[in-house]
Protein backbone atom coordinates (compact mmCIF):
# COMPACT_ATOMS: atom_id res chain seq x y z
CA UNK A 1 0.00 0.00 0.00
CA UNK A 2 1.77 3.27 -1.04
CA UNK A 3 0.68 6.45 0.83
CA UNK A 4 0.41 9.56 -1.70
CA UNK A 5 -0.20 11.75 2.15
CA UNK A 6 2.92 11.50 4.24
CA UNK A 7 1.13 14.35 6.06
CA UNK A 8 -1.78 12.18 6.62
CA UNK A 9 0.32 9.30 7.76
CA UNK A 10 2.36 11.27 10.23
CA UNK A 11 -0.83 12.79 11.81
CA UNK A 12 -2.12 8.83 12.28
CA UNK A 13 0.79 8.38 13.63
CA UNK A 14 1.12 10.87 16.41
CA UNK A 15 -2.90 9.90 16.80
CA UNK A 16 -2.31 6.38 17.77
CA UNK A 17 0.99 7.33 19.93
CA UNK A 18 -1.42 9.64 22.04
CA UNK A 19 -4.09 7.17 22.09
CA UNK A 20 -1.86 4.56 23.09
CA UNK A 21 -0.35 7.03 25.75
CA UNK A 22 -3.73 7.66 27.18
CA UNK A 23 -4.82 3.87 27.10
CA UNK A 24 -1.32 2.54 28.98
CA UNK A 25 -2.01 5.46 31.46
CA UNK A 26 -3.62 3.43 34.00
CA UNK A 27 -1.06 0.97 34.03
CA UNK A 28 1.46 2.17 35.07
């Protein structure tokens, strides 16, 4: 699959990092 938005991509990105963040929260 070849992404013609690298902007797009990098904004998913940083989306799942900070939803990841907020999910792990409680863990730790």
């Amino acid at each position: 699959m070849k992404l013609k938005h690298p902007r797009l991509a990098a904004v998913l990105a940083s989306l799942g990092l900070a939803a990841g963040a907020l999910l792990a929260q409680p863990l730790l």
